[in-house]
Protein backbone atom coordinates (compact mmCIF):
# COMPACT_ATOMS: atom_id res chain seq x y z
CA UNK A 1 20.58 1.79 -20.06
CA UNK A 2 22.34 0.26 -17.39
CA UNK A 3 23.25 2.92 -15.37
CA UNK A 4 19.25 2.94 -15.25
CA UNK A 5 18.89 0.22 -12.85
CA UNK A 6 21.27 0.53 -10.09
CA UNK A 7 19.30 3.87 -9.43
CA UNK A 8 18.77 3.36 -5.27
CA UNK A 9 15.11 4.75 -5.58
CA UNK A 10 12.46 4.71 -8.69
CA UNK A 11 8.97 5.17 -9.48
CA UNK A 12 8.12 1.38 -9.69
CA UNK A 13 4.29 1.50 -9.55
CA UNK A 14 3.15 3.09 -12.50
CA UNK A 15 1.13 1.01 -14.69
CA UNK A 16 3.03 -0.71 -17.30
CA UNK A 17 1.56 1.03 -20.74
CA UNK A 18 2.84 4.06 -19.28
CA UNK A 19 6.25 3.18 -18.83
CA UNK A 20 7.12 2.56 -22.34
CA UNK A 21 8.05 -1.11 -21.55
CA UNK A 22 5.17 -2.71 -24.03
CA UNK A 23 5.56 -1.80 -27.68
CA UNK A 24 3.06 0.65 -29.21
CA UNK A 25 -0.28 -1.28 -30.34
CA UNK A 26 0.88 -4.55 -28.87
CA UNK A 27 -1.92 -4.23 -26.31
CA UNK A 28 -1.65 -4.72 -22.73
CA UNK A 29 1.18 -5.42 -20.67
CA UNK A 30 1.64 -8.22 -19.32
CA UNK A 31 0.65 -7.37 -15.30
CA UNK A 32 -2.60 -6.40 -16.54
CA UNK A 33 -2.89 -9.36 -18.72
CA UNK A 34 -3.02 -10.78 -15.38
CA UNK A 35 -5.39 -8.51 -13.83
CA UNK A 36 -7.73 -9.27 -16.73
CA UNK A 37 -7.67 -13.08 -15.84
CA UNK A 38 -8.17 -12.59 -11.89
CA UNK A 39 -10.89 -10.39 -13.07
CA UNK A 40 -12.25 -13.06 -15.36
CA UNK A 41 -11.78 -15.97 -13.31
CA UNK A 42 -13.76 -14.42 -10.71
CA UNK A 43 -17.01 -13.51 -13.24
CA UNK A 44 -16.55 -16.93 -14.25
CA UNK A 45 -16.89 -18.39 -10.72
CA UNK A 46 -19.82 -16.15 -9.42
CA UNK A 47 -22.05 -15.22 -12.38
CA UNK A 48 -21.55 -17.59 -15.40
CA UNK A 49 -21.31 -20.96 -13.46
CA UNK A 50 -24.73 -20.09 -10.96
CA UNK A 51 -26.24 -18.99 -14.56
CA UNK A 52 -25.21 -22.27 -16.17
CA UNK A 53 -26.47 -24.60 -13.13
CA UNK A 54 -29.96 -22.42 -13.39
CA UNK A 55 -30.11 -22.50 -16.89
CA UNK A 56 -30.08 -26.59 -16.68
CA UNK A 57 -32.27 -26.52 -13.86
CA UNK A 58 -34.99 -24.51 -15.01
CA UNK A 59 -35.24 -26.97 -18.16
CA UNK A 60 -34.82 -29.84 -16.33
CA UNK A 61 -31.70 -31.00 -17.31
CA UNK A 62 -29.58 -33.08 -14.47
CA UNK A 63 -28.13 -30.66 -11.41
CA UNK A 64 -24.42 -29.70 -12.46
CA UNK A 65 -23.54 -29.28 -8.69
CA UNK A 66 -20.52 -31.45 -9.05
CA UNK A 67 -18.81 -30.36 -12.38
CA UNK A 68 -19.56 -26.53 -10.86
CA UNK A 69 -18.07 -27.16 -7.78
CA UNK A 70 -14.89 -28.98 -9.60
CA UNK A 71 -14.97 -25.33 -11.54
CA UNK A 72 -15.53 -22.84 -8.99
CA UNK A 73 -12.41 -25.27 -6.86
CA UNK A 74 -10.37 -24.78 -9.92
CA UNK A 75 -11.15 -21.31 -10.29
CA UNK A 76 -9.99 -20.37 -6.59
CA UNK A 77 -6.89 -22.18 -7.01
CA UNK A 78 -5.91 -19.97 -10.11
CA UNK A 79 -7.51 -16.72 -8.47
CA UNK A 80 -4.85 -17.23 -5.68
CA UNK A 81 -2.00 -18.01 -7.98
CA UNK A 82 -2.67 -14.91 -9.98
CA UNK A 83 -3.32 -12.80 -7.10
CA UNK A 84 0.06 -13.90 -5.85
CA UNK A 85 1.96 -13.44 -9.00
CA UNK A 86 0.87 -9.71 -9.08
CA UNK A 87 1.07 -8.89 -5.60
CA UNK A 88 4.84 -10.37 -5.70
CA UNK A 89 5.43 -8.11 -8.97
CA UNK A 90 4.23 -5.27 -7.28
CA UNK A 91 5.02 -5.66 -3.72
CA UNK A 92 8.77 -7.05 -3.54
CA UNK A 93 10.31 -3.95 -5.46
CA UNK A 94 7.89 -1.48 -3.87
CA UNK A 95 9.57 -2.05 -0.29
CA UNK A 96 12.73 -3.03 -2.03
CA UNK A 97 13.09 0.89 -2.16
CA UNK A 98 11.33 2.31 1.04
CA UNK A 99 15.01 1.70 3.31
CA UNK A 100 17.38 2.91 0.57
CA UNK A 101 14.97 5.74 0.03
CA UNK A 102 14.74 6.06 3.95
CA UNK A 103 18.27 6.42 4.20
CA UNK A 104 19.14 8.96 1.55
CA UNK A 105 21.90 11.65 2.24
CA UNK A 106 22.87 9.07 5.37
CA UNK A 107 19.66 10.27 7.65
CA UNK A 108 19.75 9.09 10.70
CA UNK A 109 17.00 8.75 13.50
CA UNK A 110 19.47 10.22 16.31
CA UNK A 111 19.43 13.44 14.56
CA UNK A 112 18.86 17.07 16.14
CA UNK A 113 17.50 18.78 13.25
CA UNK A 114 13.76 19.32 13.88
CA UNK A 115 11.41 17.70 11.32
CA UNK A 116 9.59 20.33 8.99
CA UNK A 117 8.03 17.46 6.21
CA UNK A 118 7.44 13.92 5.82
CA UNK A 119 10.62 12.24 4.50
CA UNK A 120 10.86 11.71 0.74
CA UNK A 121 10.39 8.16 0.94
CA UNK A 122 6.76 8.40 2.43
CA UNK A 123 5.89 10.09 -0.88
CA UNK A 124 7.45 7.44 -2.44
CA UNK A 125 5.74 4.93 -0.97
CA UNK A 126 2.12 6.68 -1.63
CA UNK A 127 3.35 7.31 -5.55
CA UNK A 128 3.96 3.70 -5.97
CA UNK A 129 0.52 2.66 -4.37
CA UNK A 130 -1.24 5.36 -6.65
CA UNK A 131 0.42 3.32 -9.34
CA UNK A 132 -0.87 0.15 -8.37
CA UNK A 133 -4.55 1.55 -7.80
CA UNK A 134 -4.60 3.22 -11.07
CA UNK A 135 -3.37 0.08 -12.62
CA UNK A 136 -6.20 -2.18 -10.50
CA UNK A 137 -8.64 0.29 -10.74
CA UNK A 138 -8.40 0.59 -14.57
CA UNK A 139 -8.85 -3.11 -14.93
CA UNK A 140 -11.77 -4.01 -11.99
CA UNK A 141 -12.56 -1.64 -9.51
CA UNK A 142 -13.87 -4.50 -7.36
CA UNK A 143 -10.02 -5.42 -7.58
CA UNK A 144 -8.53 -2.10 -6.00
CA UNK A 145 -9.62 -3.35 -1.78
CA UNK A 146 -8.62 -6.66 -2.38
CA UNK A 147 -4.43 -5.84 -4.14
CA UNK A 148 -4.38 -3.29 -2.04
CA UNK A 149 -4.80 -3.71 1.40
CA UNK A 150 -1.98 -6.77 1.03
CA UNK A 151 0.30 -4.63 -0.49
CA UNK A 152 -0.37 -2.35 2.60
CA UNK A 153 0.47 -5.05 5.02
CA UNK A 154 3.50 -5.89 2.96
CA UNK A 155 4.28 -2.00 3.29
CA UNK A 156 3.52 -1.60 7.23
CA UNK A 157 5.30 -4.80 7.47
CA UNK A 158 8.51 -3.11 6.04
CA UNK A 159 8.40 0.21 7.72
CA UNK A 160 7.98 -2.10 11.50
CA UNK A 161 11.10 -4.08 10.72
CA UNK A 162 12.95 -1.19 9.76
CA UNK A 163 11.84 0.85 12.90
CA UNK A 164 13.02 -2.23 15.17
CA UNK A 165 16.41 -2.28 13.82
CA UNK A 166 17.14 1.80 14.80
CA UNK A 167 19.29 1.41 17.88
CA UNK A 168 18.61 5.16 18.93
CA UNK A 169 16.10 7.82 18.14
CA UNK A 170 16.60 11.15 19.49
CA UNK A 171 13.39 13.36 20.04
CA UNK A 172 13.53 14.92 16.85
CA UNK A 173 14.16 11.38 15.65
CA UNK A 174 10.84 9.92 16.99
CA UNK A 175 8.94 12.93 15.84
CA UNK A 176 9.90 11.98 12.42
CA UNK A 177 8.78 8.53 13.02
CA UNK A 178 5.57 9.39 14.31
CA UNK A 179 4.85 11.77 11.59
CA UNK A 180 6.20 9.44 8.76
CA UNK A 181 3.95 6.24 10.18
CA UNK A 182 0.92 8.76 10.57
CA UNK A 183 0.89 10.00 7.38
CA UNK A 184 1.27 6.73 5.67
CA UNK A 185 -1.46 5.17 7.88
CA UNK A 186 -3.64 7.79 7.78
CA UNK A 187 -3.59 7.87 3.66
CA UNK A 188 -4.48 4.16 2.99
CA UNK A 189 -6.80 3.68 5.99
CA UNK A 190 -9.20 2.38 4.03
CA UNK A 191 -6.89 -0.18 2.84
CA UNK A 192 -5.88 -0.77 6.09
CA UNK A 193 -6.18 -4.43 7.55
CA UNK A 194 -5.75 -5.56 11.25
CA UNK A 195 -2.67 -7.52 10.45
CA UNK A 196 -1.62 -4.34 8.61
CA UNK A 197 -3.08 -1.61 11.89
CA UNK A 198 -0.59 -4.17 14.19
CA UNK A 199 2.57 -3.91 11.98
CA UNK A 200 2.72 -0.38 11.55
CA UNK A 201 2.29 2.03 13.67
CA UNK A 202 3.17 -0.48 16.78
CA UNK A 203 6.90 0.49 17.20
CA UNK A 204 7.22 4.17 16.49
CA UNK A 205 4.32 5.34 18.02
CA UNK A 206 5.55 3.20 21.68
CA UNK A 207 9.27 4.14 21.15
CA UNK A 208 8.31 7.71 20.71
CA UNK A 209 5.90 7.54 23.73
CA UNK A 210 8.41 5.54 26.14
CA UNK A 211 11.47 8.14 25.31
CA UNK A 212 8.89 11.48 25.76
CA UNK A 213 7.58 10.21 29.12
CA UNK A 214 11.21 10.61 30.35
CA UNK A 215 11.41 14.63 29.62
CA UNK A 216 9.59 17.36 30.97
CA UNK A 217 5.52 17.27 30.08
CA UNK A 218 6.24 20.59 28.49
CA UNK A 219 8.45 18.80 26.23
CA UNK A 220 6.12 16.68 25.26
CA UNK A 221 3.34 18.40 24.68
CA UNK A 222 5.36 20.63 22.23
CA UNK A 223 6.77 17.29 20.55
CA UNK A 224 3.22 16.20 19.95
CA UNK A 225 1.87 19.74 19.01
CA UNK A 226 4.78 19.70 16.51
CA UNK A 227 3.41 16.45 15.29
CA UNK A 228 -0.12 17.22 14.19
CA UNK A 229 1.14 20.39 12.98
CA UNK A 230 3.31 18.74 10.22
CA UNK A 231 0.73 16.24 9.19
CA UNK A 232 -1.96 18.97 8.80
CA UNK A 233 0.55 20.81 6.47
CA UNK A 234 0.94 17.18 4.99
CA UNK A 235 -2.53 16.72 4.19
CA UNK A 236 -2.82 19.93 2.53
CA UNK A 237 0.50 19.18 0.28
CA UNK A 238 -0.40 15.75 -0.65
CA UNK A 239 -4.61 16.64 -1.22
CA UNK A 240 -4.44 15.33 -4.68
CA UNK A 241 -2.54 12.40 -4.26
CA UNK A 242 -4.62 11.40 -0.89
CA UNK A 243 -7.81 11.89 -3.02
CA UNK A 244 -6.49 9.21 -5.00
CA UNK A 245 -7.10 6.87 -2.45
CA UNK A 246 -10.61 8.23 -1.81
CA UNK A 247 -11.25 9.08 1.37
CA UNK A 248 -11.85 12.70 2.18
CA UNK A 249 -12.36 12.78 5.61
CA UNK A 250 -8.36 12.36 5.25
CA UNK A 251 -7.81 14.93 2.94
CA UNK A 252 -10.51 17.33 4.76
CA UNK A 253 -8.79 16.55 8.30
CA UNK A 254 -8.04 13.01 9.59
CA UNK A 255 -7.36 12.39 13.18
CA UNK A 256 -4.55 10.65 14.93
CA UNK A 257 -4.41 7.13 16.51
């Protein structure tokens, strides 16, 4: 319906065949259609075309280094334009969400009430990329690094801008922050790129640090104790959905940054 799609946040990550969009039997949809290809173009370009050249060569047939190089050219170029069709299908309505979902029941970062839980739109965010890595993985597991560690740059990318345009956070404000960022960082570290390490975290971790140093060190200390506190009830909360991702020294512990 319409009313449907001027909802501020959804579940937009969930692979397509379970969201009722492709008609029963018709096969897949059409963002795995183009998982399959990326997945085939890439089998094409480094198993069948070395098997082809050594086929010829061991029966001394001419070298095919030029046609297979014209391939494996043509094969990048169509690897990149796929990747970038599904990453732009994925990633442009994923953090089209995370600051309408930040900003639910008009939260703001100056507030006084004292952070028990990760906002609702960190969950969010970690639902959607469970979508996408069931969806990758279900396809080509050799996929899953590769989708998602842009989509987490795309992600960290977001969540920095939006930081940088809060004009005050009070100290319960930048304990949310840094237990938001944390928990977000600390569940797709392994999908976690340099470009990706530099976007987010960065901001709230510094503005957090810079407005702290100002108060008492008891203060502090208590802000910070407060911290790893809520993301060790996090990690409990969220075990099966951080086991998604696959990396239990996260969901056994993790450590801060």
């Amino acid at each position: 319906m319409q009313n449907e799609s001027s909802a501020v946040s959804q579940l937009i990550g969930s692979p397509a065949i379970y969201r009722g969009n492709e008609k029963e039997g018709s096969g897949p949809g059409w963002e795995q259609r183009l998982l399959t290809t990326l997945s085939n173009s890439q089998y094409t370009a480094k198993v069948v075309l070395p098997r082809l050249s050594e086929v010829f060569s061991r029966h001394d047939y001419p070298p095919l280094t030029l046609p297979v190089a014209t391939a494996t050219s043509a094969l990048s170029a169509l690897d990149r334009q796929i990747l970038e069709v599904y990453l732009e299908q994925k990633s442009d309505p994923l953090v089209g969400t995370i600051e309408p979902s930040m900003y639910l029941g008009r939260f703001d970062w100056d507030t006084t009430r004292r952070p028990t839980d990760v906002q609702p739109y960190v969950k969010e965010i970690i639902t959607n990329m469970i979508g996408v890595h069931a969806e990758v993985h279900h396809v080509n597991p050799n996929l899953v690094s590769r989708v998602l560690s842009q989509i987490v740059e795309t992600v960290a990318e977001e969540l920095s801008r939006l930081m940088s345009c809060v004009t005050r956070f009070s100290i319960q404000g930048n304990q949310q922050a840094r237990v938001d960022i944390r928990a977000v960082q600390e569940t797709v570290s392994l999908y976690t790129t340099p470009t990706a390490h530099h976007w987010g975290p960065h901001l709230a971790i510094s503005t957090l640090k810079e407005y702290s140093l100002e108060k008492e060190r008891n203060t502090f200390n208590l802000a910070v104790v407060l911290v790893e506190d809520l993301l060790a009830k996090f990690r409990v909360r969220m075990r099966l959905q951080l086991m998604c991702f696959g990396d239990m020294k996260i969901v056994s512990g993790g450590q801060g940054i």
